[in-house]
N, C-alpha and C. Protein backbone atom coordinates (compact mmCIF):
# COMPACT_ATOMS: atom_id res chain seq x y z
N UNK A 1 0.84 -1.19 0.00
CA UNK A 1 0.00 0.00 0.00
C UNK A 1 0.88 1.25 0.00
N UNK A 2 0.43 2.34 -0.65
CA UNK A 2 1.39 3.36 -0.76
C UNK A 2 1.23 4.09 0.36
N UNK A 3 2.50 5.13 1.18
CA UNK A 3 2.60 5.36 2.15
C UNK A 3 2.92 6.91 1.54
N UNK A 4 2.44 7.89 2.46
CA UNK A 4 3.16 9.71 2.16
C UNK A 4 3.97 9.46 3.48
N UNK A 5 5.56 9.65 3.27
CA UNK A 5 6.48 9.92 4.26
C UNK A 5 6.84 11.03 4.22
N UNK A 6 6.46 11.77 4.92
CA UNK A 6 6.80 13.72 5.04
C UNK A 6 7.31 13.81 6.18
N UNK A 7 8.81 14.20 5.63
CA UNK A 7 9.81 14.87 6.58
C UNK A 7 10.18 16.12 7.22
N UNK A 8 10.12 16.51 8.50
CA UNK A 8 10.47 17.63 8.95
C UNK A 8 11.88 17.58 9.87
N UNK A 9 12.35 18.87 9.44
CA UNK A 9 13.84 19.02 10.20
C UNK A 9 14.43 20.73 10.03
N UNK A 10 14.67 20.44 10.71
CA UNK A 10 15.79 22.19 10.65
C UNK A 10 16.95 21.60 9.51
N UNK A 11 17.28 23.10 8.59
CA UNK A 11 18.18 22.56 7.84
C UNK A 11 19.74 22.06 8.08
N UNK A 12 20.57 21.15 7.55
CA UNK A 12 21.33 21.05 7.74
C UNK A 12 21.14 19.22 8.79
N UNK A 13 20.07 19.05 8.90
CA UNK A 13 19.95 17.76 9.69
C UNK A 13 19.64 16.29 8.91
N UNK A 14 20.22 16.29 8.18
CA UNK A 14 19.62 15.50 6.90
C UNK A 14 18.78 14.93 6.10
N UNK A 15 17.95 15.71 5.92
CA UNK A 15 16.76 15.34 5.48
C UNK A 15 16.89 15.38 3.97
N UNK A 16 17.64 16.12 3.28
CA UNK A 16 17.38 15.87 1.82
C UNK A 16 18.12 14.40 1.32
N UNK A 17 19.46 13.78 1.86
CA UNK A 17 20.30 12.96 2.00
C UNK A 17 19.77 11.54 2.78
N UNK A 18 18.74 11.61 3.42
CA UNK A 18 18.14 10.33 3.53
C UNK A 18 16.83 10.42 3.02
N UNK A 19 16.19 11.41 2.64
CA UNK A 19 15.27 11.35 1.67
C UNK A 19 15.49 10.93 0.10
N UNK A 20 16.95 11.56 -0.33
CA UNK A 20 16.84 10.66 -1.73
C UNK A 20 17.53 9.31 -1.38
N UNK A 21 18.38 8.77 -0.21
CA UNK A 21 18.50 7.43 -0.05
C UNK A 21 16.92 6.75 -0.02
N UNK A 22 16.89 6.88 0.74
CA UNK A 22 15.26 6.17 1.31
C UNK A 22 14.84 5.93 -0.85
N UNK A 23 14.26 7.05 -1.45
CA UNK A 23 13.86 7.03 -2.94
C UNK A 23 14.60 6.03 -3.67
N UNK A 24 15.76 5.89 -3.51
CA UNK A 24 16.68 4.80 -4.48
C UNK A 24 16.23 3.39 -3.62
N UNK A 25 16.14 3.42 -2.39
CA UNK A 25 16.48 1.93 -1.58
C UNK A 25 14.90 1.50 -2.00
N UNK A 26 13.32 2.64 -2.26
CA UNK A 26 12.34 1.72 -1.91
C UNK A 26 11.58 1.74 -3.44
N UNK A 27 12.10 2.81 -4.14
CA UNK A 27 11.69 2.73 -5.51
C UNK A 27 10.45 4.24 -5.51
N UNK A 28 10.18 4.84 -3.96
CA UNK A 28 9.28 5.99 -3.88
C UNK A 28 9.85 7.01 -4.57
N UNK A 29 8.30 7.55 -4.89
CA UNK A 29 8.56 8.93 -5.56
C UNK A 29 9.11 10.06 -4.59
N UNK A 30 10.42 11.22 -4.84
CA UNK A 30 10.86 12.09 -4.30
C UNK A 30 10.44 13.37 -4.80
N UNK A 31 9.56 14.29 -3.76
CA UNK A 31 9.33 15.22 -4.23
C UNK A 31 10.05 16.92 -3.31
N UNK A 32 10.71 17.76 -3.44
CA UNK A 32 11.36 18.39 -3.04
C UNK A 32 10.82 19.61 -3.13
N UNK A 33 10.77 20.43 -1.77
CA UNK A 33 10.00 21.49 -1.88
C UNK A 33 11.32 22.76 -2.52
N UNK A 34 12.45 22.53 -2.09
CA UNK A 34 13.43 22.97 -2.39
C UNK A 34 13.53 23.43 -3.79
N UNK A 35 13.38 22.61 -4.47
CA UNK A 35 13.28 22.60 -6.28
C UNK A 35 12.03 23.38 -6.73
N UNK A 36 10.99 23.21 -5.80
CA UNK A 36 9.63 23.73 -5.92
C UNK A 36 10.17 25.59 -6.24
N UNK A 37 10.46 25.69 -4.94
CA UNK A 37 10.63 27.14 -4.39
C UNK A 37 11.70 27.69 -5.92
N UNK A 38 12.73 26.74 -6.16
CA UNK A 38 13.62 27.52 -6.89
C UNK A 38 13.03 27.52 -8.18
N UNK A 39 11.88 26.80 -9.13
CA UNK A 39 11.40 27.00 -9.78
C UNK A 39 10.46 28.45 -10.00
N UNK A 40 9.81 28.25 -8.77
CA UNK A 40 9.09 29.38 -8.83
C UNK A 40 10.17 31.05 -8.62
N UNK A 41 10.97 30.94 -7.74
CA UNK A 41 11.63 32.16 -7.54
C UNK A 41 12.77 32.62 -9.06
N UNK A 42 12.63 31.14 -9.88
CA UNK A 42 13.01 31.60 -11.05
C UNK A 42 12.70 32.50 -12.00
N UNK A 43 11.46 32.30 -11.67
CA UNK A 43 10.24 33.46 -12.81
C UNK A 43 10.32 34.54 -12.02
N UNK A 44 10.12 34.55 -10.80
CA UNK A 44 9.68 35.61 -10.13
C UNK A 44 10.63 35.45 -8.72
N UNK A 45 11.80 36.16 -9.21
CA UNK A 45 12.62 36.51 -7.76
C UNK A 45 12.37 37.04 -6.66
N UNK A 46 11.67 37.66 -6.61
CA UNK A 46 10.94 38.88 -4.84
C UNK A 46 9.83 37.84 -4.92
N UNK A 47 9.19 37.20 -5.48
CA UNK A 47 7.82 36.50 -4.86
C UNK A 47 7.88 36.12 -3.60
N UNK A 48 6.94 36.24 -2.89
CA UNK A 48 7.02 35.67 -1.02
C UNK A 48 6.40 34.43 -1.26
N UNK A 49 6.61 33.14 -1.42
CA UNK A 49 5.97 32.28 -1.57
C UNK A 49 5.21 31.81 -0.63
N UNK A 50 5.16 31.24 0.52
CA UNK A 50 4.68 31.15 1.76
C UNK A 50 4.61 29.92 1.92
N UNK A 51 3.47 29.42 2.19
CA UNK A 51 2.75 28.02 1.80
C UNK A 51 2.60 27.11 0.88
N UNK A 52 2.83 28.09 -0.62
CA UNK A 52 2.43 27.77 -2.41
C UNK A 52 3.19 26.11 -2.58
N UNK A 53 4.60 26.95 -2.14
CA UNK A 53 5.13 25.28 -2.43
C UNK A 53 4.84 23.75 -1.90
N UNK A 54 4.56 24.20 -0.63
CA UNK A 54 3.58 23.16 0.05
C UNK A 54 2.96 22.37 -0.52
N UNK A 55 1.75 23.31 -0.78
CA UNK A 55 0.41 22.87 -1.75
C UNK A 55 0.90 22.28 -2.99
N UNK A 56 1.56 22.77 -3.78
CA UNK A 56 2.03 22.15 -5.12
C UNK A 56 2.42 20.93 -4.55
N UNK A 57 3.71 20.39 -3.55
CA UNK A 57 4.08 19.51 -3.17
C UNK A 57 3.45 18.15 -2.84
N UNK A 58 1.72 19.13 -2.22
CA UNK A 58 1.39 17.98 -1.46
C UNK A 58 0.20 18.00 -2.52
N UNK A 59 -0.22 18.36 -3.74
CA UNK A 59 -0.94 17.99 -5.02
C UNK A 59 -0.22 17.13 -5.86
N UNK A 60 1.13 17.51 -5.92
CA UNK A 60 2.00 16.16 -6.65
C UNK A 60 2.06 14.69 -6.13
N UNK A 61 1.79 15.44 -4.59
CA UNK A 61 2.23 13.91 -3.48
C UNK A 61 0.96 12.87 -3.86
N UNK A 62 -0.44 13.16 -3.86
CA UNK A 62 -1.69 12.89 -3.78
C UNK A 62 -2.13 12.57 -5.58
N UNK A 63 -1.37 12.75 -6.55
CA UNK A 63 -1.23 12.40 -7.98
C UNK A 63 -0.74 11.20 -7.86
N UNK A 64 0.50 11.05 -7.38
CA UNK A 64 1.50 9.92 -7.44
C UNK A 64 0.69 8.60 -6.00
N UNK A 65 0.63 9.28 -5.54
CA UNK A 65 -0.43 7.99 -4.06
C UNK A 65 -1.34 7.63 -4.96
N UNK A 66 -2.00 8.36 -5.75
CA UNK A 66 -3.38 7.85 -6.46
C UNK A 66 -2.77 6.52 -7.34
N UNK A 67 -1.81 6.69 -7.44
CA UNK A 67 -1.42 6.00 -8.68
C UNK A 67 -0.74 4.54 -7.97
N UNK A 68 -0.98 4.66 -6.45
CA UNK A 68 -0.37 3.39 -6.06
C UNK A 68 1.16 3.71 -5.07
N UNK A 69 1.70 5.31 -5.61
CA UNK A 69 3.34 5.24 -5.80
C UNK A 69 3.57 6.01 -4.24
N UNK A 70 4.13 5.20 -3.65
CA UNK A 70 4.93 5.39 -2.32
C UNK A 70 5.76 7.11 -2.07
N UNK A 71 5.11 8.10 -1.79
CA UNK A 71 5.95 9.39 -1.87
C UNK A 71 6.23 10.48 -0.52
N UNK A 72 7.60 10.50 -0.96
CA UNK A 72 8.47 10.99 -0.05
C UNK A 72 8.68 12.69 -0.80
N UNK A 73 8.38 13.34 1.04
CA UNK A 73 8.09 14.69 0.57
C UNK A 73 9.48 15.46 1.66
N UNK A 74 10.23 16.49 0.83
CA UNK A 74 11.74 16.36 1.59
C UNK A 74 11.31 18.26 2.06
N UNK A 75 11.02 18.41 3.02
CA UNK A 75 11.10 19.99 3.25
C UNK A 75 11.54 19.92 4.60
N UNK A 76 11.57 21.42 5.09
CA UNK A 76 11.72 21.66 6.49
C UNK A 76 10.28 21.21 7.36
N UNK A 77 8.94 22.04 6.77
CA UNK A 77 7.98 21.23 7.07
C UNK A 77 8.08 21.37 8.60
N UNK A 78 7.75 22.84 9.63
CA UNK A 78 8.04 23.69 10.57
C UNK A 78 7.20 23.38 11.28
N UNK A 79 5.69 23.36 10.84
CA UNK A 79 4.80 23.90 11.85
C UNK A 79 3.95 22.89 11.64
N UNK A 80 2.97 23.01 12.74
CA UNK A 80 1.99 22.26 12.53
C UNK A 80 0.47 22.36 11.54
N UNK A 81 1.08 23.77 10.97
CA UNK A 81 -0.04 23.95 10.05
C UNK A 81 0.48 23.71 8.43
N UNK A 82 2.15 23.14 8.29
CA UNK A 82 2.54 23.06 7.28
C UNK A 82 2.44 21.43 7.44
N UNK A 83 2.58 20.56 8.91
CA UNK A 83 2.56 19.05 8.54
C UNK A 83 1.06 18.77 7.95
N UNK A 84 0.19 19.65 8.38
CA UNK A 84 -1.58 19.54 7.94
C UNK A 84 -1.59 19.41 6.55
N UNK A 85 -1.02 20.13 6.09
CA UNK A 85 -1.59 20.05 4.39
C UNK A 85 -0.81 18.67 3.98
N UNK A 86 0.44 18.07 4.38
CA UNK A 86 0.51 16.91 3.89
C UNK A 86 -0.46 15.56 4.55
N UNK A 87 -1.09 15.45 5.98
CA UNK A 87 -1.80 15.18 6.26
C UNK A 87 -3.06 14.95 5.86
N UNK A 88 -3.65 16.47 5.02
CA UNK A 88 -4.94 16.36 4.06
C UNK A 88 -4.36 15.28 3.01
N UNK A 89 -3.25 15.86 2.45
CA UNK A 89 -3.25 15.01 0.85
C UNK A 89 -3.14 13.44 1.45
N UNK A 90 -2.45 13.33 2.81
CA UNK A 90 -2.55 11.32 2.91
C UNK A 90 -4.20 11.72 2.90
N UNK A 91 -4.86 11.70 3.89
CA UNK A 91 -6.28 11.36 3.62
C UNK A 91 -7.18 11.56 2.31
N UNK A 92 -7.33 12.87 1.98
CA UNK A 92 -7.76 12.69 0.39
C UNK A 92 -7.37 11.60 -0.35
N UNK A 93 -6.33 11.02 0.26
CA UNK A 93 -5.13 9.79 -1.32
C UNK A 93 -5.85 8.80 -0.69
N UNK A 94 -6.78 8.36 1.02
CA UNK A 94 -7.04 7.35 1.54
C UNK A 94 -5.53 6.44 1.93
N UNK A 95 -4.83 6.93 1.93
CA UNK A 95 -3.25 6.11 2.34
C UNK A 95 -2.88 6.43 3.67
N UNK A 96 -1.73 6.23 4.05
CA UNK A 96 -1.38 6.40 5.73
C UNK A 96 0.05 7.84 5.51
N UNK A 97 -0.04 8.38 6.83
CA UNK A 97 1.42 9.27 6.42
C UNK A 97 1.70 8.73 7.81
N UNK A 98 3.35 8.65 6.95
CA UNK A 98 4.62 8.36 8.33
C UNK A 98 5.25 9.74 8.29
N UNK A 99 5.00 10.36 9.44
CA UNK A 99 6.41 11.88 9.78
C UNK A 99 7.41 11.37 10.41
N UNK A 100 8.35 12.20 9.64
CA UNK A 100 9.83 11.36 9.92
C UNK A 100 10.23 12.75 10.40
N UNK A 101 10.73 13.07 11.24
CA UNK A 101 11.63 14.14 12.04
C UNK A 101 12.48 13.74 11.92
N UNK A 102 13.94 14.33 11.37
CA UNK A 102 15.24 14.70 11.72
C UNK A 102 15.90 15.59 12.83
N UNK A 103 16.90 14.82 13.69
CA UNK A 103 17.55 16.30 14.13
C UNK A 103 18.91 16.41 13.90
N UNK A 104 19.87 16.85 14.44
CA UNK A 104 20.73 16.50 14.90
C UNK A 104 21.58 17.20 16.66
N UNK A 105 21.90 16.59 17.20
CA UNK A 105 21.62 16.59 18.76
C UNK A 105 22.82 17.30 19.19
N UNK A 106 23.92 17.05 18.14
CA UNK A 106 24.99 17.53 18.43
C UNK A 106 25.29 18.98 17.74
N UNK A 107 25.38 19.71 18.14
CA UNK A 107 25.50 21.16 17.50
C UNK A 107 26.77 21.92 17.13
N UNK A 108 27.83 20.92 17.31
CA UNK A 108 28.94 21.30 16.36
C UNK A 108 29.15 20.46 15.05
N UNK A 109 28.37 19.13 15.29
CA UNK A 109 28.23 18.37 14.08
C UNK A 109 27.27 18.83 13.16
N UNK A 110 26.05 19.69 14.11
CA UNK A 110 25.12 20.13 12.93
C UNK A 110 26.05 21.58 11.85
N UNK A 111 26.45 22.45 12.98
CA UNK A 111 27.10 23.31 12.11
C UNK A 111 28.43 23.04 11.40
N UNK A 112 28.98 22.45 11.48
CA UNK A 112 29.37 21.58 10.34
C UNK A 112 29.04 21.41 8.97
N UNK A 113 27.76 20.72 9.31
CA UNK A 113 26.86 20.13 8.06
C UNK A 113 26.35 21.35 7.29
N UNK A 114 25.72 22.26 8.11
CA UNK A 114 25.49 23.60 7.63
C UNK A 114 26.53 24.13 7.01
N UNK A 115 27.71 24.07 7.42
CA UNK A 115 28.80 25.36 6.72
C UNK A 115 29.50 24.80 5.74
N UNK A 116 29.35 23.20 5.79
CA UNK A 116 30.31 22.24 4.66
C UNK A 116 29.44 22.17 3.31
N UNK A 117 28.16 22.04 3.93
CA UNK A 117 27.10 21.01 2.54
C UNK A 117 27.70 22.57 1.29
N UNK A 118 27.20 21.38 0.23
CA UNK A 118 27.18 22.71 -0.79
C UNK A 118 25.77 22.82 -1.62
N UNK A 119 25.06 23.69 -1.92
CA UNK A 119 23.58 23.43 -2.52
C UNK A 119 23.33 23.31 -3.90
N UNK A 120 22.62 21.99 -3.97
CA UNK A 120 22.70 21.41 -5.20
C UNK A 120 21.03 21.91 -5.72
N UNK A 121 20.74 23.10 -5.57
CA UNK A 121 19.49 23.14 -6.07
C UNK A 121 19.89 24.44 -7.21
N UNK A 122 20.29 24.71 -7.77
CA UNK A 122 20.64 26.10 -8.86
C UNK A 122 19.78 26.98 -8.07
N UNK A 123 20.21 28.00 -8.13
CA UNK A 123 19.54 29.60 -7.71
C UNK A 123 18.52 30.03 -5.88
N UNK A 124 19.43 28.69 -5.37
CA UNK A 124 19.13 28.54 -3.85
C UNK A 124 20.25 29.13 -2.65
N UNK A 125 19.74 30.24 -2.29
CA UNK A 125 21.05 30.51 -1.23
C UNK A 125 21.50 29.13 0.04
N UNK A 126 22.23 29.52 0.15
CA UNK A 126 22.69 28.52 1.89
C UNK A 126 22.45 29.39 2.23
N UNK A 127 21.72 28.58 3.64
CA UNK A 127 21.72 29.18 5.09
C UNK A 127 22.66 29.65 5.89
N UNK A 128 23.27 30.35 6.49
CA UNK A 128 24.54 30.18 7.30
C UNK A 128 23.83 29.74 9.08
N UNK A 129 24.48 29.64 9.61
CA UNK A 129 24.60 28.79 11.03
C UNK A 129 23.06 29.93 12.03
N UNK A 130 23.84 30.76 11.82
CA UNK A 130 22.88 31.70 12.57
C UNK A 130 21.47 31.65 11.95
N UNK A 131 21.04 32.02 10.92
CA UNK A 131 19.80 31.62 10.17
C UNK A 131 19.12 30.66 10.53
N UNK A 132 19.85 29.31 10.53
CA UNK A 132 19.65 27.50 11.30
C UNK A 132 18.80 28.25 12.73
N UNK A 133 20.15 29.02 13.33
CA UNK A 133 19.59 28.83 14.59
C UNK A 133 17.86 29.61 15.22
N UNK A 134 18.09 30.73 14.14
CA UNK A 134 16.76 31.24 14.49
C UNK A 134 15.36 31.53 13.68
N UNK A 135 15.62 30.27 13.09
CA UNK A 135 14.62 29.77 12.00
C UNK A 135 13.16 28.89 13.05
N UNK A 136 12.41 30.21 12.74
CA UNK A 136 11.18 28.99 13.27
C UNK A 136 10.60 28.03 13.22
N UNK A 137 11.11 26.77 14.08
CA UNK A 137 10.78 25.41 13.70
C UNK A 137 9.90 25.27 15.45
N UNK A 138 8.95 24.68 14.96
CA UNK A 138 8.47 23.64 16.17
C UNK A 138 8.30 21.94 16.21
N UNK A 139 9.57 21.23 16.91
CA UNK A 139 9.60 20.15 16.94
C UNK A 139 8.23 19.68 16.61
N UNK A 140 8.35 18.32 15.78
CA UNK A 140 7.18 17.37 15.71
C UNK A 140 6.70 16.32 16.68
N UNK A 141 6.32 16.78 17.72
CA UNK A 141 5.68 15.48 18.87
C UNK A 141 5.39 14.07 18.75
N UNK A 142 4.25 14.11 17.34
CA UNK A 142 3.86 13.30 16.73
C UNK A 142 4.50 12.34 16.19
N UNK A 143 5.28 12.75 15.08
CA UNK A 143 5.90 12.17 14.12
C UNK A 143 6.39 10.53 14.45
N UNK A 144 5.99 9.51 14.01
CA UNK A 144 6.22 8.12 14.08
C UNK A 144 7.78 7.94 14.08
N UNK A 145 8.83 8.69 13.19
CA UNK A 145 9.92 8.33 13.20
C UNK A 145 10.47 9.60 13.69
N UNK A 146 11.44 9.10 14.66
CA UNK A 146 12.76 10.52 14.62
C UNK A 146 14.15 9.95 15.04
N UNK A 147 14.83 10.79 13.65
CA UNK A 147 16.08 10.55 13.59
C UNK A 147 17.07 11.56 14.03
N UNK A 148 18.22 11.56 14.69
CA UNK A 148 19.31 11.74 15.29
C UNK A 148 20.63 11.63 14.26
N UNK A 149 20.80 12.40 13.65
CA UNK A 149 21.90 12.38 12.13
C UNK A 149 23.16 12.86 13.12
N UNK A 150 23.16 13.06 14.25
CA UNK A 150 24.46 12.84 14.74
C UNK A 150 24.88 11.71 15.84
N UNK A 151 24.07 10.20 15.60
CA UNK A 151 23.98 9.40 16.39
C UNK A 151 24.01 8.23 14.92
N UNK A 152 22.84 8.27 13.75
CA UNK A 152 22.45 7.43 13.09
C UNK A 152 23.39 7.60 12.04
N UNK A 153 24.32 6.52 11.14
CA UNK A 153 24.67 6.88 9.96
C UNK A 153 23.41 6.78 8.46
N UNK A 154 24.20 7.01 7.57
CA UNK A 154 22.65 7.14 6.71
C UNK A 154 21.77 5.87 6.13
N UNK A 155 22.78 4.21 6.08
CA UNK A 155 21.92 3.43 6.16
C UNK A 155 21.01 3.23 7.14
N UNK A 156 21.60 3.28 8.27
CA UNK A 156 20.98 3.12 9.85
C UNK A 156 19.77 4.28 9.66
N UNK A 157 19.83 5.02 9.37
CA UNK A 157 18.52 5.80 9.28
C UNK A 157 17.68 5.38 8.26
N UNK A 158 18.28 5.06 7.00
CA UNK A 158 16.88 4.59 6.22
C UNK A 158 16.22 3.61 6.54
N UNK A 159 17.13 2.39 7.04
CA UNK A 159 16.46 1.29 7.88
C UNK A 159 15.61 0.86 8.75
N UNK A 160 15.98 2.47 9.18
CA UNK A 160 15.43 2.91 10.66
C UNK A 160 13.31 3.16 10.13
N UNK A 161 13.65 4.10 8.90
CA UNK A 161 12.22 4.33 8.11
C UNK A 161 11.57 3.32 7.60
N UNK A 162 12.30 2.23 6.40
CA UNK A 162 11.64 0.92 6.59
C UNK A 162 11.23 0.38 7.48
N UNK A 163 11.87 0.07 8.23
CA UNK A 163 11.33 -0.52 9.25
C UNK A 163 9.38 -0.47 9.45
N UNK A 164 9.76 1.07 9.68
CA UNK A 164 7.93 1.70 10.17
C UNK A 164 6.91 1.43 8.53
N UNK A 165 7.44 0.95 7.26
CA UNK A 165 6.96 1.09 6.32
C UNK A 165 6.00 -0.04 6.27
């Protein structure tokens, strides 16, 4: 049965990096809000997007569930009114959603990850460390899975998501 796995994490905690593992290991569709945003800020650079990409995200997610296809949705995915709209699209699709939280616990390993990664999305700034830090995120309570990217290596974490699949 097809599953919506929507990930939330502060950046820099690996969520895009076991989201496209997880896509190669189970054959699910990867959909990236990241790519979303830079599409759109392509046409239109000052646009405030807000939510938009979301919605697109979680209309692609609910195309591909219809169709049977297992999809993995890779954003920060902050609040509890941004895990909702992927929430609607599992129910509209009639499928189940697994939230997968990322963190990472250690905060010289996270900034690290922050100041090393390099961004593979064309026309996407990096974050720098400070940004990370005061970026409004509210942990996910809920979420069925949570991973520790400075405890788990990255098979051990996808394994960790099968598992719950």
């Amino acid at each position: 049965m097809a599953t919506l796995i929507s990930f939330a994490g502060l950046p820099g905690t690996g969520k895009s990096t076991i989201s496209r593992a997880l896509s190669v290991a189970t054959g699910a569709v990867y959909l990236r809000i990241d790519e979303i945003d830079a599409a759109i800020w392509a046409i239109d650079p000052d646009r405030d997007i807000d939510p938009e990409s979301y919605h697109i995200a979680a209309a692609l997610a609910a195309s591909n569930l219809a169709l049977g296809h297992t999809t993995i949705i890779d954003c920060v995915n902050p609040w509890a009114i941004t895990r909702e709209i992927f929430t609607a699209a599992a129910k509209r699709s009639k499928v189940r959603i697994l939230g997968v939280e990322t963190i990472c616990s250690d905060p010289v390993i996270h900034r690290a990850k922050v100041e090393e990664r390099t961004m593979d999305v064309p026309g996407l700034e990096k974050p720098d460390w400070q940004k990370v830090l005061s970026r409004d995120y509210t942990p996910w309570a809920t979420a069925e899975v949570r991973l520790d990217t400075a405890k788990l290596n990255l098979a051990d974490a996808v394994g960790e998501i099968e598992r719950h699949l």
